[in-house]
Protein backbone atom coordinates (compact mmCIF):
# COMPACT_ATOMS: atom_id res chain seq x y z
CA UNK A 1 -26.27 6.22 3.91
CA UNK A 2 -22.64 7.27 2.30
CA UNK A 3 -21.16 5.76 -0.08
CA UNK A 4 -18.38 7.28 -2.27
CA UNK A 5 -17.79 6.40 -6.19
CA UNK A 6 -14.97 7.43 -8.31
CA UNK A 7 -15.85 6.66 -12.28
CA UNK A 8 -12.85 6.47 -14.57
CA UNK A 9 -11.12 9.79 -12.88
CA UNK A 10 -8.37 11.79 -14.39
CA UNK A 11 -6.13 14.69 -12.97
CA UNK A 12 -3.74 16.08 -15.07
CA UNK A 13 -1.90 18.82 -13.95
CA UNK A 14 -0.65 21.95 -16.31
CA UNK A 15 2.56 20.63 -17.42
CA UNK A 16 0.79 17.83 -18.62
CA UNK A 17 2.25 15.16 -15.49
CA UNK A 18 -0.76 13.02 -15.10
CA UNK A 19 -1.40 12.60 -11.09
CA UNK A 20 -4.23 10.22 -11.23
CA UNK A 21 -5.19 8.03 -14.38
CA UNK A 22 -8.50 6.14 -14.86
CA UNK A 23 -9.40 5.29 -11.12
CA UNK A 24 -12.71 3.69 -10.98
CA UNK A 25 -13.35 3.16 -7.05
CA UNK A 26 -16.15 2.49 -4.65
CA UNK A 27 -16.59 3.03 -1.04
CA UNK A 28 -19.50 1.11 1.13
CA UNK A 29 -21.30 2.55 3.47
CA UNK A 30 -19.41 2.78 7.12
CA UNK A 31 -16.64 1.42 5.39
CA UNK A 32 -12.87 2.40 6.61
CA UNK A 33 -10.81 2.55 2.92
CA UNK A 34 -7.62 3.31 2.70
CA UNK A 35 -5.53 4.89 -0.04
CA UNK A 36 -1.66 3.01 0.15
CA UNK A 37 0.98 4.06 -2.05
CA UNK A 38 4.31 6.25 -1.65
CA UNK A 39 4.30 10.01 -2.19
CA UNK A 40 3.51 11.63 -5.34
CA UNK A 41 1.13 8.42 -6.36
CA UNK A 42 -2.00 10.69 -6.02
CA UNK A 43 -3.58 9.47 -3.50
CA UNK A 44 -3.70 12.78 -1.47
CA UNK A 45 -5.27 14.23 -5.35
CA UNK A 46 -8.05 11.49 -5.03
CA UNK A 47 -8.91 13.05 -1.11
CA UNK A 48 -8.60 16.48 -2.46
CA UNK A 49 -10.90 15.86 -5.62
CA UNK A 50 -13.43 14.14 -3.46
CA UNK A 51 -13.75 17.13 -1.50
CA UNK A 52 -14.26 19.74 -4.05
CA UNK A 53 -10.68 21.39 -3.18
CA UNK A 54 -9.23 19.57 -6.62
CA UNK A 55 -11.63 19.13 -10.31
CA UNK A 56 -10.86 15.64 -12.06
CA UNK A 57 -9.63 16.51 -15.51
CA UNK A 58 -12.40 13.59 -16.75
CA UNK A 59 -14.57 11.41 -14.64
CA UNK A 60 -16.97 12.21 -12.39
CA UNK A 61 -17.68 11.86 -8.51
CA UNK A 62 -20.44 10.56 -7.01
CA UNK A 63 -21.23 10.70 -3.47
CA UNK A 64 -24.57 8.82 -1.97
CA UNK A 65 -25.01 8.00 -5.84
CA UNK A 66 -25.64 11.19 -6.98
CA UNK A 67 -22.20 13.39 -9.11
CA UNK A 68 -21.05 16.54 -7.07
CA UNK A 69 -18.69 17.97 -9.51
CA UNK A 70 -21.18 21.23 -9.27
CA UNK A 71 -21.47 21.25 -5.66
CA UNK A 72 -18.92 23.20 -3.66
CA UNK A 73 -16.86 21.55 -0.78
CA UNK A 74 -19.54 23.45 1.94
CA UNK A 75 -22.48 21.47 0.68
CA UNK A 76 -20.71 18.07 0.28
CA UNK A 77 -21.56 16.63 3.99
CA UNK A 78 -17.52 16.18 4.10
CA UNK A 79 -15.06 16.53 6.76
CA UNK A 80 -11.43 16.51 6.69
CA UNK A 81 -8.33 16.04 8.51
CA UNK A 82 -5.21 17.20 7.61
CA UNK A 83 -1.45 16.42 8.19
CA UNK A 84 -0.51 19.27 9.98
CA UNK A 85 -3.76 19.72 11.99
CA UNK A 86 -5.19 23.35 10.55
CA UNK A 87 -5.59 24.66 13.50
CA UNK A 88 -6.22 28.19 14.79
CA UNK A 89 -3.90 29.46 17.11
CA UNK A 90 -5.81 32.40 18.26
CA UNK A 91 -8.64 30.36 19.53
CA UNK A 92 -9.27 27.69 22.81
CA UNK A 93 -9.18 23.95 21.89
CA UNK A 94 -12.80 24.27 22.61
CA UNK A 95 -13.67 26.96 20.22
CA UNK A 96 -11.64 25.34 17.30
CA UNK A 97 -13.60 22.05 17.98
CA UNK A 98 -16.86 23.83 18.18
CA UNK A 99 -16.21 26.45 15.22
CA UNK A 100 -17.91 24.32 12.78
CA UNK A 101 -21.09 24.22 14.83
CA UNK A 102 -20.84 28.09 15.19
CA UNK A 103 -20.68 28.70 11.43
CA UNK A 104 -23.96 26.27 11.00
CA UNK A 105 -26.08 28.22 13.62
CA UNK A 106 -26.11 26.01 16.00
CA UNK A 107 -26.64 27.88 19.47
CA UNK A 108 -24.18 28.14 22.45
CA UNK A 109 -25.58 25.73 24.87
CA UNK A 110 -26.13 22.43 22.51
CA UNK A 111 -22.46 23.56 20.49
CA UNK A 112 -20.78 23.25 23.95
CA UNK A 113 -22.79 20.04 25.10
CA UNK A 114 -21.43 18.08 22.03
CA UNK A 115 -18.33 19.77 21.81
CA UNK A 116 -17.58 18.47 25.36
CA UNK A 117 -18.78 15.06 24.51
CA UNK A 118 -16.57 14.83 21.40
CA UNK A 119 -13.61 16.10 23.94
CA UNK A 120 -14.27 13.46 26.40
CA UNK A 121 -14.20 10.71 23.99
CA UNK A 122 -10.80 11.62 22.38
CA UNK A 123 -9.06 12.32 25.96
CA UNK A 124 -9.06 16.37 25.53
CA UNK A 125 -11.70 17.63 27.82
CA UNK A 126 -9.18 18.54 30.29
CA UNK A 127 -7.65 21.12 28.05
CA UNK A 128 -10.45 22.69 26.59
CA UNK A 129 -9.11 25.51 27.50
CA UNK A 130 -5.72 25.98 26.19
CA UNK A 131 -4.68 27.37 23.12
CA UNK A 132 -3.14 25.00 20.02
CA UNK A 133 0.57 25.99 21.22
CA UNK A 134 0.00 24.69 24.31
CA UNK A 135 -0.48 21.33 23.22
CA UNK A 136 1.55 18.49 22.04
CA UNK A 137 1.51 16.61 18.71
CA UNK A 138 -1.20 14.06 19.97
CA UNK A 139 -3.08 16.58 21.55
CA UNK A 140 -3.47 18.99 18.62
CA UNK A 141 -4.49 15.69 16.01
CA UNK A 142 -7.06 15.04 18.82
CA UNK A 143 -8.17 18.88 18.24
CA UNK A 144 -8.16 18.70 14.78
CA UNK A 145 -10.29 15.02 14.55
CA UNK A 146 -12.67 16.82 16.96
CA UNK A 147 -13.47 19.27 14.74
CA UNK A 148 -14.17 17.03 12.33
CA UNK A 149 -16.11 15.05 14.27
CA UNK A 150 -18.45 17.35 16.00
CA UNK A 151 -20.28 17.92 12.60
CA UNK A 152 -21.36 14.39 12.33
CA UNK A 153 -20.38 14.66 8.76
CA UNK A 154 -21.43 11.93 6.57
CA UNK A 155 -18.20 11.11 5.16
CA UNK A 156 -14.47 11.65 7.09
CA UNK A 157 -11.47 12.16 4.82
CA UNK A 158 -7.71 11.93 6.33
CA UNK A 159 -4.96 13.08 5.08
CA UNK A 160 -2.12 10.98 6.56
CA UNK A 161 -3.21 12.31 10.08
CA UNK A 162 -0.79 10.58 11.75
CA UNK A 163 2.57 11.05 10.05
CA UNK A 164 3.83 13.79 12.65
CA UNK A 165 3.82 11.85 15.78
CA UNK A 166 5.77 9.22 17.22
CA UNK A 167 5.68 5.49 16.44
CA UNK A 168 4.11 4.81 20.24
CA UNK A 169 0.93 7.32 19.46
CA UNK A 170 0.98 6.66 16.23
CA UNK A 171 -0.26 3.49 17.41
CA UNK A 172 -2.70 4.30 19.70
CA UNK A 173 -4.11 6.76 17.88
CA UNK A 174 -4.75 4.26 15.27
CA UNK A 175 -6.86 2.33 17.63
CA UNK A 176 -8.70 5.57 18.29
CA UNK A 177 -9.68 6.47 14.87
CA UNK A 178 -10.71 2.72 13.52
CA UNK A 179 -12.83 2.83 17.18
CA UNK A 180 -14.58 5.74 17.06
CA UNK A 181 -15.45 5.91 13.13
CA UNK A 182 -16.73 2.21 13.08
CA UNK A 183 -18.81 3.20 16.32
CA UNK A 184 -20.02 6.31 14.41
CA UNK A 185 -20.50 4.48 11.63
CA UNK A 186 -19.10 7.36 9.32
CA UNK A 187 -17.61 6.56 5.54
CA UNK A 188 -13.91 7.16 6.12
CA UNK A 189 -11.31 7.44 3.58
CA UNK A 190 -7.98 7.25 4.93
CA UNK A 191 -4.33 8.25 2.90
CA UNK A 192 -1.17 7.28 4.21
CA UNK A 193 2.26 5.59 2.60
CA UNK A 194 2.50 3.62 6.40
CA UNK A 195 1.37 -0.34 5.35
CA UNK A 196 1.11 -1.21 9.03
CA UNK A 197 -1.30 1.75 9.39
CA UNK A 198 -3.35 -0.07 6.10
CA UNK A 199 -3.13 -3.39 7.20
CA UNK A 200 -4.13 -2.64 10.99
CA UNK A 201 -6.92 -0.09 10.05
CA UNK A 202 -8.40 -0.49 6.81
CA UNK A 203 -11.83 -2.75 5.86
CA UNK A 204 -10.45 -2.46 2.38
CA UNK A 205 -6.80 -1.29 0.82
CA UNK A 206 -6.27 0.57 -2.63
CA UNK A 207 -3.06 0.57 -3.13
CA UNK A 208 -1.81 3.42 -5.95
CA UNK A 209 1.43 4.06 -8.14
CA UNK A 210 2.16 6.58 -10.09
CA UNK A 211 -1.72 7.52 -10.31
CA UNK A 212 -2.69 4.11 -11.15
CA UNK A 213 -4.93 1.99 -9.06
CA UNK A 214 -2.91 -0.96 -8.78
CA UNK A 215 -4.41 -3.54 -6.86
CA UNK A 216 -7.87 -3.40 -4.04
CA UNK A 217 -9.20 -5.54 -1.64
CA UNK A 218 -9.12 -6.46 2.12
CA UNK A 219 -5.75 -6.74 3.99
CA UNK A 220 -6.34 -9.93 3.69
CA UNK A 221 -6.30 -10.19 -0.27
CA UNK A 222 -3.51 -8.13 -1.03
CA UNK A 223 -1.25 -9.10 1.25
CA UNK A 224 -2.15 -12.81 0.69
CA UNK A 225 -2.05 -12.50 -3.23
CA UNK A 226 -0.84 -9.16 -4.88
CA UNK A 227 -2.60 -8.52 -8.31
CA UNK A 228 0.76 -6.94 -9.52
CA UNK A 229 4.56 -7.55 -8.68
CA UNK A 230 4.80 -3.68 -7.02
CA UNK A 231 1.99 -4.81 -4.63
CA UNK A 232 4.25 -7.43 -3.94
CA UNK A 233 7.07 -5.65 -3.28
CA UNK A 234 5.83 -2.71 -1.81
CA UNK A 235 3.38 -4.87 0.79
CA UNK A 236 5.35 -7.00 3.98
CA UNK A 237 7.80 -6.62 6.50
CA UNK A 238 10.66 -8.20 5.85
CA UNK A 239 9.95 -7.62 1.98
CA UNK A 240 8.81 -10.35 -0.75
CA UNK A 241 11.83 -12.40 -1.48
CA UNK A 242 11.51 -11.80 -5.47
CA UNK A 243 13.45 -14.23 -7.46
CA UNK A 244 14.42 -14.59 -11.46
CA UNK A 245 13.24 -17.97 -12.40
CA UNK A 246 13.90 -20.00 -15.35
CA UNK A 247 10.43 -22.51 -16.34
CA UNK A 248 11.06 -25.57 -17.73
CA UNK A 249 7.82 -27.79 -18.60
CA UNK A 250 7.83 -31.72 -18.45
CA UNK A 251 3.78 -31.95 -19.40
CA UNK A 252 1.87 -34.28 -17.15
CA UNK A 253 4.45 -34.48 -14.98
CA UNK A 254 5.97 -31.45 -13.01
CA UNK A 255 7.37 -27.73 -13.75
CA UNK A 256 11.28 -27.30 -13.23
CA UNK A 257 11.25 -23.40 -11.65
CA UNK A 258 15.66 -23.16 -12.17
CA UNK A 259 16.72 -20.14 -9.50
CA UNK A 260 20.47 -20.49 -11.16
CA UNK A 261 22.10 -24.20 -9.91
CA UNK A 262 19.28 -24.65 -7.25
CA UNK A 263 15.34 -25.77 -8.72
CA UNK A 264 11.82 -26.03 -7.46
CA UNK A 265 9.76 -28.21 -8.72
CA UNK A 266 6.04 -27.79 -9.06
CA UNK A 267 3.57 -30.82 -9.32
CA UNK A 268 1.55 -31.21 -12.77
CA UNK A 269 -2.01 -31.31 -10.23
CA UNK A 270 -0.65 -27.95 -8.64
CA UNK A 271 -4.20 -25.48 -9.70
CA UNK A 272 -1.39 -22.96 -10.77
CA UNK A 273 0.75 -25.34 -13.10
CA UNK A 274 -0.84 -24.53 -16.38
CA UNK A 275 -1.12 -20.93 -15.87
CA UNK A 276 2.82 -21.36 -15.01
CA UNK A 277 3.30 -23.84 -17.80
CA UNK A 278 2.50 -21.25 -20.60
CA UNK A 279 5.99 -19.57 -19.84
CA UNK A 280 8.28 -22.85 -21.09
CA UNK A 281 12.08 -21.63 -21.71
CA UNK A 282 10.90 -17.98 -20.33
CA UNK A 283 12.11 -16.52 -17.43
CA UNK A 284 9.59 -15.18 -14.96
CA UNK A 285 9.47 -13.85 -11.40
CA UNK A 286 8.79 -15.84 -8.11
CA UNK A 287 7.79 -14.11 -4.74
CA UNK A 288 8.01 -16.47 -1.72
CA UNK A 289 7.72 -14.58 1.55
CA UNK A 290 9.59 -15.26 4.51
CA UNK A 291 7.37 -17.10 6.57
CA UNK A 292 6.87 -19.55 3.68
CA UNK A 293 10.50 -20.64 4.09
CA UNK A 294 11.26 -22.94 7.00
CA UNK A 295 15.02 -23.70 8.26
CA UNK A 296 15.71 -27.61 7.78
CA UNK A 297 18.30 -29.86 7.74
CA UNK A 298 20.79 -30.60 5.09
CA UNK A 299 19.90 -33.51 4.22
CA UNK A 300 15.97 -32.68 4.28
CA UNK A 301 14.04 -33.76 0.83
CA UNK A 302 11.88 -31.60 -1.19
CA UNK A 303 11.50 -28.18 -2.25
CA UNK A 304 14.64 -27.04 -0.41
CA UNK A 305 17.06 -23.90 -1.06
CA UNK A 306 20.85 -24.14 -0.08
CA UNK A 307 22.40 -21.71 1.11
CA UNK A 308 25.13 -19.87 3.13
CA UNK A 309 24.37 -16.52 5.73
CA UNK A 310 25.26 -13.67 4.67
CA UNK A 311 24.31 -11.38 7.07
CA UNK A 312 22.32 -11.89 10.37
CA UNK A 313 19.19 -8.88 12.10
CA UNK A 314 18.48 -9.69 15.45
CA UNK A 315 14.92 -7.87 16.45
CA UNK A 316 14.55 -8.79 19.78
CA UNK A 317 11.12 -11.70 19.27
CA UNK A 318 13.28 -12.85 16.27
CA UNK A 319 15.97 -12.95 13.72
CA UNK A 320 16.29 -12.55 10.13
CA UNK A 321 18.98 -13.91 7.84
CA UNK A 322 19.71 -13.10 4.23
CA UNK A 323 20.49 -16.27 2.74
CA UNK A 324 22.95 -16.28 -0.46
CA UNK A 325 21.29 -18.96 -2.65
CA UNK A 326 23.17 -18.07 -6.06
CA UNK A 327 20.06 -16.87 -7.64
CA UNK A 328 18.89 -13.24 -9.07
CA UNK A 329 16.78 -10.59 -7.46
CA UNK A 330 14.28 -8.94 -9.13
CA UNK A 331 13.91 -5.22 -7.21
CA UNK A 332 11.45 -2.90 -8.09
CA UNK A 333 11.42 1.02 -7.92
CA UNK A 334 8.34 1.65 -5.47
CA UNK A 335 8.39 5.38 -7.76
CA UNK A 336 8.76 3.35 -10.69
CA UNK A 337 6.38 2.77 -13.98
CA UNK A 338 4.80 -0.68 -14.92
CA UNK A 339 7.35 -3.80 -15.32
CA UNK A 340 7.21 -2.87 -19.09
CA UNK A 341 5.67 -0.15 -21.71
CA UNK A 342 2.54 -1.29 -23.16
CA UNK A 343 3.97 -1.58 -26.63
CA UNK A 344 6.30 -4.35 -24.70
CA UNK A 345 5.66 -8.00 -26.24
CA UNK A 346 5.24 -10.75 -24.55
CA UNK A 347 9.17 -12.13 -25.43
CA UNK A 348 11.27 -13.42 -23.39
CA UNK A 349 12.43 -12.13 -20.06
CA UNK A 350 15.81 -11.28 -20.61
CA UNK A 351 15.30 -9.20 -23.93
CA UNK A 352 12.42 -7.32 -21.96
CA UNK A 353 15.28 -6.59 -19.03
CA UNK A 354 17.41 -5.33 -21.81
CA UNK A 355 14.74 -2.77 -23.20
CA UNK A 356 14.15 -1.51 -19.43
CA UNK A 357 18.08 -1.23 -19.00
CA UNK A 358 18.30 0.87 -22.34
CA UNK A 359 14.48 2.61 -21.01
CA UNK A 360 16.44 3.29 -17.62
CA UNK A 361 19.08 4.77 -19.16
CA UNK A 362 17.24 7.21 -20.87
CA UNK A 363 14.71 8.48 -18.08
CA UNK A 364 17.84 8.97 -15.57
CA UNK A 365 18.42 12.25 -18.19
CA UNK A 366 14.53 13.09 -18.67
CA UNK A 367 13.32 15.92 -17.63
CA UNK A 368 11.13 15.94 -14.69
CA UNK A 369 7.11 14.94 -15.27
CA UNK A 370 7.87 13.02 -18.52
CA UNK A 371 8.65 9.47 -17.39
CA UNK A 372 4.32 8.80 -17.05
CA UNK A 373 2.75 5.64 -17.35
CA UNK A 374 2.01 5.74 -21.43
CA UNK A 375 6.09 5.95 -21.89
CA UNK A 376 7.75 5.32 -18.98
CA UNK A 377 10.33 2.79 -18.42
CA UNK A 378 10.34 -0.02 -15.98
CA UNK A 379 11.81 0.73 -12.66
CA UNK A 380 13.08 -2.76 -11.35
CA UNK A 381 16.31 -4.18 -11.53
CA UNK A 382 18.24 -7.35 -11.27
CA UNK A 383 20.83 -8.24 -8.59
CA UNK A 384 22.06 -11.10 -6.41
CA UNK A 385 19.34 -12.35 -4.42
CA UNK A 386 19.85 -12.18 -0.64
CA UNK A 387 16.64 -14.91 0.50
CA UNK A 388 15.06 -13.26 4.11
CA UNK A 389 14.14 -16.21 6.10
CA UNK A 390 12.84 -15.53 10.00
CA UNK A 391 15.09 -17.49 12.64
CA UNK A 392 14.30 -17.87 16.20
CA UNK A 393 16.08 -15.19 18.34
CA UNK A 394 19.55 -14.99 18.46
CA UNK A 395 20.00 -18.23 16.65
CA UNK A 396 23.33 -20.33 17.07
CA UNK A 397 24.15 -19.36 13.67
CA UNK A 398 26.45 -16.52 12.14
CA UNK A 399 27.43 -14.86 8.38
CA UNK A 400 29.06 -17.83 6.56
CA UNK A 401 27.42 -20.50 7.87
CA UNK A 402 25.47 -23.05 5.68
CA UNK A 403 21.71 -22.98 6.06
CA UNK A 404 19.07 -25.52 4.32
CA UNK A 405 15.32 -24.13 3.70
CA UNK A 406 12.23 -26.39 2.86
CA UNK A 407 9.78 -23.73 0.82
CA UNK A 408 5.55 -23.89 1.09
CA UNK A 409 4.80 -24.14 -2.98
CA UNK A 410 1.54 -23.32 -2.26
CA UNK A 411 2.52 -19.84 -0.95
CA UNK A 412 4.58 -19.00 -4.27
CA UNK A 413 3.56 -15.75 -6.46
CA UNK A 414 4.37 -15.89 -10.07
CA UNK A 415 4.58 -12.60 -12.48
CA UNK A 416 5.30 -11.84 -15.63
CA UNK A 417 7.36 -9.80 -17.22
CA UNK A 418 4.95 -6.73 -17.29
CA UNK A 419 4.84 -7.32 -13.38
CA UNK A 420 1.34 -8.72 -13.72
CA UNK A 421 0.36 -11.91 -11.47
CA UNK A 422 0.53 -15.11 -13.94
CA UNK A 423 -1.85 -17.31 -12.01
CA UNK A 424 -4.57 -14.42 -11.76
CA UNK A 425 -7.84 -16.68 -12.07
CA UNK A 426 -6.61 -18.83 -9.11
CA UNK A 427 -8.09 -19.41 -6.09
């Protein structure tokens, strides 16, 4: 069995930036986990603490249950793979794979039996003997997740392995790595700031900002409903259509959502209303993805949007067009802070947006390291929304033409002003 747990863990470096704050995390057994997040979140600092090669400032690490903050990285049954492969360029591929096995003792004949079967499996054992310059990209990665491999380590740590190749082996390699570690069974922890490479590989997702753990769960989960609005934003392709909405509550009846001149109206029985309702003459974010909007005719009744094309991106299996609906965007900073500092009340919309404006204002002149998470300022920002909806291919449509679209209530996301989901209890 190993199993990986991370207790209320804090890095902070010298100059006092903190790189990871509070993360409480758990790994299964055999479980693929993935650390999401852009760079500089800390999710490379979680890899490296896990290993022994960083020390948590507080916290502790416990691997198989039991805290290794006094073992050293040898005797942590760990192996892992780095970005730019590690390799040594004086030795054969098979002596880099198998150099693991030699420092352990392990004697010529048995090292090169497994060291070929680890080969085979990853597609290298016809260049077992070349050197690390004589390989490509894909071939060195191969090298490097051999060597990793041939321990039979009990837990595999990766360190955006992938981000050096192209998109094509990116992609197959993928399917390598989820194959072979769910067939060996091995703990993996896997870092990179690629969401397709999350959502295609990972059991479960922990997605990070700014050293915060900000939301976990399957795919599934946080792509379905994002615990925070920078999950939202930062999660989809096209990305969450995020909309400034005025609520209006007429009790036992419905909830006016007013997007400018255009409204949706939510139904009193909707399991979200009151959640919604507590927000009457606030003004509070909406996400609505793009496959929850549905081109309709003009005339179509309902929860509709109006609007007019502004500009059209054909991709081949489909099109995307960026509707003008007269409503605001809400756009968030994927570097950013939270939605609001913690001292932030729970007033009205607007007046927060003016504190984050003044905030803003002042961190664009801060010196580097200072804008953290205890006084940080927001990092989203309103403009005029542009509504992604997905069109057939090459539709018989261009920029300027009208365009009606029915909207799935049940697939709306509601935040508050903090950037926090509203309807958090609901299933």
């Amino acid at each position: 069995m190993s199993t990986v747990a991370l207790k209320d863990v804090t890095k902070i470096w010298p100059d006092g930036t903190y790189a990871v704050d509070n993360v409480s995390l758990e790994v299964k057994d055999g479980e693929f986990m993935v650390l999401l997040g852009p760079s500089g979140c800390g999710k490379s600092t979680v890899l490296r603490m896990i290993a022994g090669l960083e020390d948590p400032t507080r916290g502790d690490i416990l691997l198989n249950g039991e805290p290794v903050l006094e073992l050293p990285p040898r005797d942590r049954s760990i192996a892992m793979v780095f970005q730019d492969f590690a390799l040594y360029p004086h030795m054969t591929v098979a002596e880099n794979i198998g150099f693991p096995l030699k420092l352990s003792g392990v004697e010529p004949a048995p090292r090169q039996d497994r060291v070929g079967a680890i080969a085979g499996a990853l597609g290298i054992g016809e260049v077992l003997a070349r050197r690390p310059g004589q390989l490509s990209g894909g071939q060195r990665q191969r090298v490097a997740m051999g060597r990793a491999m041939v321990r039979r380590p009990g837990i595999f740590l990766m360190d955006e392995p992938l981000s050096n190749l192209d998109s094509g082996l990116r992609a197959e390699l993928r399917a390598e790595i989820t194959g072979m570690t769910r067939e060996l069974g091995v703990t993996t922890m896997y870092v990179t700031h690629d969401q397709s490479e999350a959502l295609t590989m990972a059991d479960r997702v922990a997605i990070m900002r700014r050293g915060v753990l900000q939301d976990l769960g399957t795919p599934t989960e946080v792509y379905r409903r994002p615990a925070t609005l920078y999950v939202a934003a930062f999660l989809g392709s096209p990305k969450m259509n995020l909309l400034e909405a005025a609520v209006y509550v007429h009790l036992d009846q419905y909830i006016a959502l007013k997007f400018g001149e255009q409204a949706l109206y939510m139904p009193w029985n909707d399991p979200r209303a009151r959640a919604v309702a507590r927000y009457h003459g606030e003004r509070i974010v909406v996400g609505i993805r793009a496959e929850a909007l549905t081109p309709v005719t003009p005339d179509t009744q309902g929860p509709v949007f109006q609007g007019r094309i502004r500009y059209l991106e054909h991709h081949g299996h489909e099109s995307l067009a960026y509707l003008d609906i007269g409503a605001t965007a809400i756009v968030v900073d994927e570097a950013g802070s939270p939605a609001v500092s913690p001292e932030a009340g729970s007033g009205a919309f607007k007046r927060a947006l003016q504190r984050l404006s003044r905030a803003n204002a002042t961190a664009d002149s801060a010196p580097e390291g200072q804008d953290d998470l205890r006084n940080g300022p927001a990092r989203h920002h309103r403009k005029p929304a542009e509504l992604s909806v997905r069109l057939a291919p090459y539709p018989q449509v261009s920029p300027g033409h009208s365009l009606a679209v029915a909207v799935r209530l049940d697939a709306l996301h509601f935040f508050d002003e903090r950037g926090d989901r509203i309807d958090v209890g609901w299933r």
